[in-house]
C-alpha atoms as a PDB file:
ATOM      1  CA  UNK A   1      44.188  28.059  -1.668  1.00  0.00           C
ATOM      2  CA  UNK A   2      41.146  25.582  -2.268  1.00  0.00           C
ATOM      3  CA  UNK A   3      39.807  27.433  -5.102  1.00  0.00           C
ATOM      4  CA  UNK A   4      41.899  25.211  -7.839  1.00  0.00           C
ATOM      5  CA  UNK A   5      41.508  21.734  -6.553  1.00  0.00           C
ATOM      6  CA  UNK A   6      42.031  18.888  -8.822  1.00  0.00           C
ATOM      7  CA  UNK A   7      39.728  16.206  -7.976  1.00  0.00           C
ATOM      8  CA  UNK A   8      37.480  18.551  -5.362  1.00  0.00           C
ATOM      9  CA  UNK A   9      34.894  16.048  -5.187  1.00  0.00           C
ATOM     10  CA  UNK A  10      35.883  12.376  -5.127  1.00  0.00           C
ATOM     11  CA  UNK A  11      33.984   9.393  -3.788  1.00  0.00           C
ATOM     12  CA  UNK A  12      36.045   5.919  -3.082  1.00  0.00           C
ATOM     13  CA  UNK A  13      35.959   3.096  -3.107  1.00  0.00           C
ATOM     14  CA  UNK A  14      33.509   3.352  -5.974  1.00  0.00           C
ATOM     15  CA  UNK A  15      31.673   1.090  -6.588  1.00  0.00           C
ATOM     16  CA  UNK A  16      31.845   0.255  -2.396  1.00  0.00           C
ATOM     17  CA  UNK A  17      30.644  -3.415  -1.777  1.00  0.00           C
ATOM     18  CA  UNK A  18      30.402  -6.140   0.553  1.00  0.00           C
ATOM     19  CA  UNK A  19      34.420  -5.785   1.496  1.00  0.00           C
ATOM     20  CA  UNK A  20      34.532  -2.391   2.180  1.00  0.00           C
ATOM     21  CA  UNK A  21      30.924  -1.364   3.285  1.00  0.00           C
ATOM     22  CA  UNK A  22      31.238   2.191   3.320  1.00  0.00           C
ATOM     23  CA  UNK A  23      32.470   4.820   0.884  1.00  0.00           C
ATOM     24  CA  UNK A  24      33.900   7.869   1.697  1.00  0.00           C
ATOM     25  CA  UNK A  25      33.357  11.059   0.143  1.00  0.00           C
ATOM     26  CA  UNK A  26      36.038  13.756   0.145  1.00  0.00           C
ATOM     27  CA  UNK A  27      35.324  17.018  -0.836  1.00  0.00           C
ATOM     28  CA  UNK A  28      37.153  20.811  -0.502  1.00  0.00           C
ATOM     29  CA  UNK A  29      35.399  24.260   0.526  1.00  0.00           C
ATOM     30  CA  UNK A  30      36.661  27.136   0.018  1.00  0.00           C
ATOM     31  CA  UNK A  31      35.249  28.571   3.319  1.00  0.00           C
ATOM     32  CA  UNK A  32      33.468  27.058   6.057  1.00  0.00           C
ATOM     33  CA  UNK A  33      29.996  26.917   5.535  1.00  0.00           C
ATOM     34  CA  UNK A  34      26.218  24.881   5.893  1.00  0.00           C
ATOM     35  CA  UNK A  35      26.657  21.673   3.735  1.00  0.00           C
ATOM     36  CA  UNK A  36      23.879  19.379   2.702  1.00  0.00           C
ATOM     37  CA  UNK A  37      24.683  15.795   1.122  1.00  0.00           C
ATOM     38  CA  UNK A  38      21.615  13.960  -0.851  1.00  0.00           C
ATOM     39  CA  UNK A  39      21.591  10.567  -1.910  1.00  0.00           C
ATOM     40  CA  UNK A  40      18.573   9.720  -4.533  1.00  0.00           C
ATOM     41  CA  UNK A  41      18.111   6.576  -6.242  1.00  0.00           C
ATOM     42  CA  UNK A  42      17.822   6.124  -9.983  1.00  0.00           C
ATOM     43  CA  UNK A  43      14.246   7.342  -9.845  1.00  0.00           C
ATOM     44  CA  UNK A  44      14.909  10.665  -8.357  1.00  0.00           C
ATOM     45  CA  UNK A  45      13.311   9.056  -4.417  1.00  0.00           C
ATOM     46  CA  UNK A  46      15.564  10.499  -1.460  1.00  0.00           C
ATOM     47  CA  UNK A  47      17.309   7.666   0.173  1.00  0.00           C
ATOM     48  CA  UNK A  48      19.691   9.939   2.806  1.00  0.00           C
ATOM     49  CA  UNK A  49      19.984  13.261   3.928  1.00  0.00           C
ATOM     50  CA  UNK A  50      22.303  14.783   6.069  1.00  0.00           C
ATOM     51  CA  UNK A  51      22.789  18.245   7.070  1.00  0.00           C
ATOM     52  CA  UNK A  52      25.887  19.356   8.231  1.00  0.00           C
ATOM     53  CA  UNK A  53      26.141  22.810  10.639  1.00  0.00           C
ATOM     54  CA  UNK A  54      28.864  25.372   9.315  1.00  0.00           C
ATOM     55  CA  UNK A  55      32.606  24.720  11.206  1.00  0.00           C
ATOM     56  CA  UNK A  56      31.957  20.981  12.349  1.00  0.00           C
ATOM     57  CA  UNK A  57      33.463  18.365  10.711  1.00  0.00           C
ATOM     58  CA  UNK A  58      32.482  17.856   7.017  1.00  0.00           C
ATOM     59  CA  UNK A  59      31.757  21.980   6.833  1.00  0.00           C
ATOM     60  CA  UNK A  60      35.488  23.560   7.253  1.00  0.00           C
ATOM     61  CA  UNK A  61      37.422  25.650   5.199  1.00  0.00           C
ATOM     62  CA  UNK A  62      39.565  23.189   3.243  1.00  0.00           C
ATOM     63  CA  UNK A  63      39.572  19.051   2.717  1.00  0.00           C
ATOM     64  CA  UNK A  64      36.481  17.680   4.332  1.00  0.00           C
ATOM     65  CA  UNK A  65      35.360  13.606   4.643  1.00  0.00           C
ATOM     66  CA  UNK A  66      31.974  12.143   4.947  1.00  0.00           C
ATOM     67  CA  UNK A  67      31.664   8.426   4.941  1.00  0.00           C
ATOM     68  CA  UNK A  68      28.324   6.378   3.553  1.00  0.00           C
ATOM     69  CA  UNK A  69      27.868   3.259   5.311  1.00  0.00           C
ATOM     70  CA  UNK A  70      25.401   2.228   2.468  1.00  0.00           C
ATOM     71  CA  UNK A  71      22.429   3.295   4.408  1.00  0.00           C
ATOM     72  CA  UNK A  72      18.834   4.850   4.197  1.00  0.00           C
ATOM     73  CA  UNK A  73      17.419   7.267   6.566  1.00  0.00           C
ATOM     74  CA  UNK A  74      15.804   4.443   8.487  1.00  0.00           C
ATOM     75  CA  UNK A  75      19.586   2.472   8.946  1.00  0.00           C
ATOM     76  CA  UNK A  76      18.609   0.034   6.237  1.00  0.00           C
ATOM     77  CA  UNK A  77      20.942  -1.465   3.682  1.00  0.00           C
ATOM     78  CA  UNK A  78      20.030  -0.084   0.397  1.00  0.00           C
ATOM     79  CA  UNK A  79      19.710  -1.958  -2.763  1.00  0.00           C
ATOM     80  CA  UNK A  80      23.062  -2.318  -4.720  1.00  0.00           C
ATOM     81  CA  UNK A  81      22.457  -0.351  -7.752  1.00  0.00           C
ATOM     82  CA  UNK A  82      23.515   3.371  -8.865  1.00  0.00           C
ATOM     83  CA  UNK A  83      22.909   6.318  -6.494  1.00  0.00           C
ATOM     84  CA  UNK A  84      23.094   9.933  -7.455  1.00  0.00           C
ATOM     85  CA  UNK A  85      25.083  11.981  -4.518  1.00  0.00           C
ATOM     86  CA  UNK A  86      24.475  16.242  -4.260  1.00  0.00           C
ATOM     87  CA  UNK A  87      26.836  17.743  -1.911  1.00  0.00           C
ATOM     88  CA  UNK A  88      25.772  21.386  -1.597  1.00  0.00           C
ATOM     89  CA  UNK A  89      27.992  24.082   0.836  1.00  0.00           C
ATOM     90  CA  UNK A  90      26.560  27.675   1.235  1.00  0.00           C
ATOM     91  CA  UNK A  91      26.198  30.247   3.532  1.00  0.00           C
ATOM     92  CA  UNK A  92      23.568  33.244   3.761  1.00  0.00           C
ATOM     93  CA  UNK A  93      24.760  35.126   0.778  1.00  0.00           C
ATOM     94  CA  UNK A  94      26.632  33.231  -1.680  1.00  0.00           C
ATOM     95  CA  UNK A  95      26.899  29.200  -2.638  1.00  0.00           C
ATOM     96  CA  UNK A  96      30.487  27.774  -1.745  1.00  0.00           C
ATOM     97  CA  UNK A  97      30.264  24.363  -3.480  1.00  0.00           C
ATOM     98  CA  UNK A  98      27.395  22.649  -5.962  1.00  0.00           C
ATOM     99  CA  UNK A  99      28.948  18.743  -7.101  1.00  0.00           C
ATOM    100  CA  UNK A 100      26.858  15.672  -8.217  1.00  0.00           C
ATOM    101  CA  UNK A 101      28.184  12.537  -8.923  1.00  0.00           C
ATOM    102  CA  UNK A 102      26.734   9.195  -9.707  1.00  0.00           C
ATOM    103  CA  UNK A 103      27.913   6.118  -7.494  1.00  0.00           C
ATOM    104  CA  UNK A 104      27.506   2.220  -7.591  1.00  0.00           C
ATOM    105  CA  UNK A 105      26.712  -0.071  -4.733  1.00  0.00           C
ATOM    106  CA  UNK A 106      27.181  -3.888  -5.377  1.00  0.00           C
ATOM    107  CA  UNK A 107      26.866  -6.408  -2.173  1.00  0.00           C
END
């Protein structure tokens, strides 16, 4: 049962820098269903998007992984600095799982 989770959103290594390059976020759903992640800078500005379909990997029933190699939409290193992450799960009647959390990025 996913519903109790301690920890249901996590994000590590936090801050992620210039050793590990990447940070993975792990996160639980109670069902499988459409998940959007959004990364925004300090001043609100979209810096990646990615949309994930509903039963592949990263929208399943249960613990899920997505992993942030510290890159914009274009492939570009961003800035190091704080991030703001939304990871979003729904499906066409209800929402499954609504989480923000802020996030450093020092190279």
């Amino acid at each position: 049962d996913t519903t109790v989770v301690p920890d249901s959103f996590m994000a590590y290594p936090n801050p992620m820098g210039i050793e590990t390059q990447h940070m993975v976020f792990a996160y639980s759903l109670d069902a499988a269903c459409d998940v959007i992640i959004a990364i925004y800078d300090p001043f609100g500005n979209l810096v990646k998007e990615t949309n994930i379909n509903s039963g592949d990997a990263g929208a399943r029933a249960g613990r899920n992984y997505w992993i942030w190699y510290g890159d914009n939409d274009e492939g570009q290193r961003v800035a190091s600095g704080v991030y703001y992450v939304a990871i979003k799960g729904w499906t066409h009647t209800a929402t499954i799982f609504d989480r923000k959390m802020k996030v450093g990025v020092v190279w």
